[in-house]
PDB file of N, CA and C in Angstrom:
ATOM      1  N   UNK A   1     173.125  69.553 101.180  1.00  0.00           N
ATOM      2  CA  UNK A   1     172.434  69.275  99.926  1.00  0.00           C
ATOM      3  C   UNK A   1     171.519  70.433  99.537  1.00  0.00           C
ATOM      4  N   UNK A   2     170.677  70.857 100.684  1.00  0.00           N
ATOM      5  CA  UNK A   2     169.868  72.105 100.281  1.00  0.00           C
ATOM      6  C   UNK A   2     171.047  73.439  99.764  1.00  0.00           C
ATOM      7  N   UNK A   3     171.777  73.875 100.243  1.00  0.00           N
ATOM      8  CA  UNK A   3     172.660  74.373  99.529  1.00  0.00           C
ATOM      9  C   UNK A   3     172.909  74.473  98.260  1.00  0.00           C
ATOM     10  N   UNK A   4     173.354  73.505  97.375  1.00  0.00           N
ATOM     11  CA  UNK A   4     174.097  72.972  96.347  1.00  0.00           C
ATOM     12  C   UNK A   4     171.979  73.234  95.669  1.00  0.00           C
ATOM     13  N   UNK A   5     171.164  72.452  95.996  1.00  0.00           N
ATOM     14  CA  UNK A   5     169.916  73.068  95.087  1.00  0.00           C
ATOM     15  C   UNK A   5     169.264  74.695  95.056  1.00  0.00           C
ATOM     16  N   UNK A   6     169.903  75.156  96.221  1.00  0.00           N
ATOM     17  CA  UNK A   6     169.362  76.890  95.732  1.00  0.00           C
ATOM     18  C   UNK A   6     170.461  77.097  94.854  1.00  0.00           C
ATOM     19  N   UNK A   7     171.655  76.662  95.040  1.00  0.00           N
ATOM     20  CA  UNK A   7     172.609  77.185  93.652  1.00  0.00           C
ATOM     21  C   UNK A   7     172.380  76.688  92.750  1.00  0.00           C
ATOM     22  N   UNK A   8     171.874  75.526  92.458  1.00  0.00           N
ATOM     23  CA  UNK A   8     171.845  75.441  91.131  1.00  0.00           C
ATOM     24  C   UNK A   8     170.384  75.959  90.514  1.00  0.00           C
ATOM     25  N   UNK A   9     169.573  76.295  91.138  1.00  0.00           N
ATOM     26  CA  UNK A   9     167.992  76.803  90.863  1.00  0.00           C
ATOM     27  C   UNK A   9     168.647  78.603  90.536  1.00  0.00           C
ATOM     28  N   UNK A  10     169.580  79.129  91.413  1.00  0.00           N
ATOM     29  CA  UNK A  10     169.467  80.253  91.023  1.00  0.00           C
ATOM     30  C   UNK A  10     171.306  80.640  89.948  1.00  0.00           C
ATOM     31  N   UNK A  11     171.581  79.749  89.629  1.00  0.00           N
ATOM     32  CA  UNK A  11     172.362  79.490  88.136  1.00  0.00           C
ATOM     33  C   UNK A  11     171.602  79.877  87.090  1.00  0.00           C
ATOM     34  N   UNK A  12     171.935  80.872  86.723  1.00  0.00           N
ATOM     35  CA  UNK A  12     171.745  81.130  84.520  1.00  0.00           C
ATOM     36  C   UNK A  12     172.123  81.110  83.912  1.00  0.00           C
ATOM     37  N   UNK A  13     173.539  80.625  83.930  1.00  0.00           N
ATOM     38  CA  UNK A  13     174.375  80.390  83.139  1.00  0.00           C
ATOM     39  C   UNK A  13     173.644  79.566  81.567  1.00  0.00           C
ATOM     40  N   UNK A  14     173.313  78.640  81.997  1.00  0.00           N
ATOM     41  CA  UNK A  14     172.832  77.815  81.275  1.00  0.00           C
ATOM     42  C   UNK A  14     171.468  78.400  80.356  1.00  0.00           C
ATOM     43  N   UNK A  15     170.739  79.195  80.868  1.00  0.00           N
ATOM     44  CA  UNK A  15     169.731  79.985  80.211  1.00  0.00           C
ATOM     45  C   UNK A  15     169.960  80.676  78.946  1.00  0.00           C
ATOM     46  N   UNK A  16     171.236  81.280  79.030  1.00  0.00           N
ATOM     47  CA  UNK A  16     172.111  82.046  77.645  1.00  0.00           C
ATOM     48  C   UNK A  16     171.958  81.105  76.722  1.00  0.00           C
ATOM     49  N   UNK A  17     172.598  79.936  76.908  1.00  0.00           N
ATOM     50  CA  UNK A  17     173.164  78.334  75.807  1.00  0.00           C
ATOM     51  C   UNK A  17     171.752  78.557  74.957  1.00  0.00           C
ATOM     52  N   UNK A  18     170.297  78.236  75.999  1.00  0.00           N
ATOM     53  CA  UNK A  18     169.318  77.399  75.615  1.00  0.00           C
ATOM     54  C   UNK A  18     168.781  79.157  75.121  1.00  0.00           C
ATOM     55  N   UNK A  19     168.671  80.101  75.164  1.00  0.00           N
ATOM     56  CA  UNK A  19     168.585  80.984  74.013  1.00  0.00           C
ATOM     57  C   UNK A  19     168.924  81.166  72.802  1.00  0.00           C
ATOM     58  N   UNK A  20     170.577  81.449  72.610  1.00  0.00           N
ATOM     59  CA  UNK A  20     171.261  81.115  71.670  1.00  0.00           C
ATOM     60  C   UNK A  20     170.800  79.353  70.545  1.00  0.00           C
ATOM     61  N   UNK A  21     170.495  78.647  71.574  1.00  0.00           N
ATOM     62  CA  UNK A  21     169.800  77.626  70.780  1.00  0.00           C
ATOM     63  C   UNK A  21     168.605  77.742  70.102  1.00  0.00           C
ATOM     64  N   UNK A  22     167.825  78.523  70.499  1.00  0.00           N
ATOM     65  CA  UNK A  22     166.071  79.113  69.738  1.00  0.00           C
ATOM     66  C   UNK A  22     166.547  79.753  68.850  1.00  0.00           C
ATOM     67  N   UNK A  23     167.498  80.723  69.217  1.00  0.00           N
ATOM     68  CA  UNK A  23     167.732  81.645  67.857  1.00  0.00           C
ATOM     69  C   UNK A  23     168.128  81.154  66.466  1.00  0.00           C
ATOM     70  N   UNK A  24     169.353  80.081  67.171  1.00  0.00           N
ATOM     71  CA  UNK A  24     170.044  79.424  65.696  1.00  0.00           C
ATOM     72  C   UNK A  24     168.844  78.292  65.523  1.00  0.00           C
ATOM     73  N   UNK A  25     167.747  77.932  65.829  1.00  0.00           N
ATOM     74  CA  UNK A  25     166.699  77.081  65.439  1.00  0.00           C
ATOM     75  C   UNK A  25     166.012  77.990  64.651  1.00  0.00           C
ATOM     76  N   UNK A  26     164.934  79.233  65.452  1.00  0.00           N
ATOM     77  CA  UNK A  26     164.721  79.886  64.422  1.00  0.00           C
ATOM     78  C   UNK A  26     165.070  80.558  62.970  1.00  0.00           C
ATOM     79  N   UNK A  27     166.508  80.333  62.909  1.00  0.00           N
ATOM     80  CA  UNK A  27     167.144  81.178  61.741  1.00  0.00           C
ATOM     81  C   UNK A  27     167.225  79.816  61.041  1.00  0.00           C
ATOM     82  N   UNK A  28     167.670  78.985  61.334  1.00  0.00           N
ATOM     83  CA  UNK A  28     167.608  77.421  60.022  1.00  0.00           C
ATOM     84  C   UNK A  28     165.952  77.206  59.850  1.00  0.00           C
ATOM     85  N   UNK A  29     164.995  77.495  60.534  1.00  0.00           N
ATOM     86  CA  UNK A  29     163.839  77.334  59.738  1.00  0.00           C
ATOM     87  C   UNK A  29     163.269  78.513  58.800  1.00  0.00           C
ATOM     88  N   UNK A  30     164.310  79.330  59.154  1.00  0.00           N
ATOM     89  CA  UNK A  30     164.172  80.409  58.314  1.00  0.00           C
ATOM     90  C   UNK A  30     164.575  80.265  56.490  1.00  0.00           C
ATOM     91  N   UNK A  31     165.809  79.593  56.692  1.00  0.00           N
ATOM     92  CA  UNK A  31     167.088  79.654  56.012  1.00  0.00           C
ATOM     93  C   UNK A  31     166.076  78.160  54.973  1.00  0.00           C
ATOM     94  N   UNK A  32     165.685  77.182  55.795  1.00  0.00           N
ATOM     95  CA  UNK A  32     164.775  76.277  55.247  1.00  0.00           C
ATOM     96  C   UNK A  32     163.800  76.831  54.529  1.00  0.00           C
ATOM     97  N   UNK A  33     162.975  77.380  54.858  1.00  0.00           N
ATOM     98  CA  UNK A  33     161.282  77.802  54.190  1.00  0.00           C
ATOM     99  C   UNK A  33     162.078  78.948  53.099  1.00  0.00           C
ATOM    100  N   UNK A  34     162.886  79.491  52.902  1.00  0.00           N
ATOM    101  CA  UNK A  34     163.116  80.475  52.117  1.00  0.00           C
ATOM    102  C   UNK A  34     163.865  79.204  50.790  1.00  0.00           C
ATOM    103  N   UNK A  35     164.683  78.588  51.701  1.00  0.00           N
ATOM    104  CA  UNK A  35     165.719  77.693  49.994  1.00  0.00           C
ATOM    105  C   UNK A  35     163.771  77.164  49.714  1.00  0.00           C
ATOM    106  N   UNK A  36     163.494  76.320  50.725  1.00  0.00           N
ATOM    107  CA  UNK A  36     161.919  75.522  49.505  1.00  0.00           C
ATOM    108  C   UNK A  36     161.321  76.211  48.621  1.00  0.00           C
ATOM    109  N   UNK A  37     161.084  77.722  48.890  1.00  0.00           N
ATOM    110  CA  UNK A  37     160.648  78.985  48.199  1.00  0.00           C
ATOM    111  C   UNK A  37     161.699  78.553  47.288  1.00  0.00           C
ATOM    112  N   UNK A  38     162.394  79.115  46.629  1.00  0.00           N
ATOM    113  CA  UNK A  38     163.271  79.320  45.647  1.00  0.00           C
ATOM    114  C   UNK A  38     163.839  78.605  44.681  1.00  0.00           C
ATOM    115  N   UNK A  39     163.447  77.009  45.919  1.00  0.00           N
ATOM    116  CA  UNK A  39     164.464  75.919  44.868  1.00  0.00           C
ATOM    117  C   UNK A  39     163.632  75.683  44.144  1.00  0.00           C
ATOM    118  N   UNK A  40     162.512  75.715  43.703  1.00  0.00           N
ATOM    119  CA  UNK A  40     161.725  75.196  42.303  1.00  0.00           C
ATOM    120  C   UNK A  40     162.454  76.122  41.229  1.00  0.00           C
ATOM    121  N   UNK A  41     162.599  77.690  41.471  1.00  0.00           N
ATOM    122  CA  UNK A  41     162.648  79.043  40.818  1.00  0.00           C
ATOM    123  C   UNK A  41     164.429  78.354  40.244  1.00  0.00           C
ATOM    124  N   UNK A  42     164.937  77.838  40.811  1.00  0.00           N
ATOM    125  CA  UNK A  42     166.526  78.438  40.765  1.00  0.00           C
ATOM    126  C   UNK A  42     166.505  76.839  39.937  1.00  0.00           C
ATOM    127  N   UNK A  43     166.051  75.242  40.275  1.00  0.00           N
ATOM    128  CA  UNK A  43     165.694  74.537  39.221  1.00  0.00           C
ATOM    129  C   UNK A  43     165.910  74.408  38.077  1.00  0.00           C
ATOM    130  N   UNK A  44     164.762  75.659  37.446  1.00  0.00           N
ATOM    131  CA  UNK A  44     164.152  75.643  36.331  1.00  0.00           C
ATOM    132  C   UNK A  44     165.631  76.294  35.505  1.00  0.00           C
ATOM    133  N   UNK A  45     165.803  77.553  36.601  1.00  0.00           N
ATOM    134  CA  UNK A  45     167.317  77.962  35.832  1.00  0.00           C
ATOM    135  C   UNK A  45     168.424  77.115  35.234  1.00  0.00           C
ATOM    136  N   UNK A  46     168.644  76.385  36.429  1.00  0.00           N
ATOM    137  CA  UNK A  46     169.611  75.855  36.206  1.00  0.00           C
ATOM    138  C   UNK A  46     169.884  74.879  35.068  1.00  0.00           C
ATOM    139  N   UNK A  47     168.804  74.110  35.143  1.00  0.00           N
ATOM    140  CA  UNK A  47     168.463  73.366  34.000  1.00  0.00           C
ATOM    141  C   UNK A  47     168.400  73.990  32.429  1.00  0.00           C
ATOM    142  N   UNK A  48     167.708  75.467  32.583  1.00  0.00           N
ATOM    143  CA  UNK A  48     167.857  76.036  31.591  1.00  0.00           C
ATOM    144  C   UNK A  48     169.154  76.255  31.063  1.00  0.00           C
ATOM    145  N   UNK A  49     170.440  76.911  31.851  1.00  0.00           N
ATOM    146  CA  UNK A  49     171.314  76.851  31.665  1.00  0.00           C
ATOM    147  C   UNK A  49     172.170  75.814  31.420  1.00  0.00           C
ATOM    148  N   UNK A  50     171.924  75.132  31.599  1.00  0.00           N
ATOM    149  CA  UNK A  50     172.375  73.477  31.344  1.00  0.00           C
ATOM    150  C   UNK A  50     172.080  72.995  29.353  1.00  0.00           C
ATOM    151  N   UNK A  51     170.671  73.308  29.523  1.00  0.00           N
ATOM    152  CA  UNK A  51     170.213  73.224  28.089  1.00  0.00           C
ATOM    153  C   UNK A  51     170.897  73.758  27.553  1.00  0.00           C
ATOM    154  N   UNK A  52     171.352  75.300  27.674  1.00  0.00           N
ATOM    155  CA  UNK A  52     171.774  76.260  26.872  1.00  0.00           C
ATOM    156  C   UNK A  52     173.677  75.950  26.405  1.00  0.00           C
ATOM    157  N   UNK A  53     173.729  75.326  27.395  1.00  0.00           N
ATOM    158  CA  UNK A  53     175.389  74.653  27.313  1.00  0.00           C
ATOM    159  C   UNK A  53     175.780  73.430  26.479  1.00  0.00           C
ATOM    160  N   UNK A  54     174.538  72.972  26.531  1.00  0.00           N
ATOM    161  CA  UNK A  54     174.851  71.470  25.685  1.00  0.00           C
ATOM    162  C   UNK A  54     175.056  71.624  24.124  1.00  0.00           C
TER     163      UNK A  54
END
């Protein structure tokens, strides 16, 4: 049993995954706070353009 727990204590495999997971977390709160920025801006457009079609 002691065996099988130094291998799995000195395994990193799994360390890569849970990186790759921060990153793609950090980049969707990125990808988030930038659309909230904008979507009022892009809104107003759209609507404008909408007006302008009718």
């Amino acid at each position: 049993m002691r065996p099988l727990v130094f291998r799995f204590l000195r395994d990193q495999s799994g360390a890569t995954a849970i990186e790759y997971c921060l990153i793609a977390t950090g980049i969707a709160f990125a990808i988030i706070a930038t659309v909230q920025g904008i979507g009022p801006q892009l809104s107003t457009k759209f609507t404008a353009v909408n007006n302008s079609l009718k």
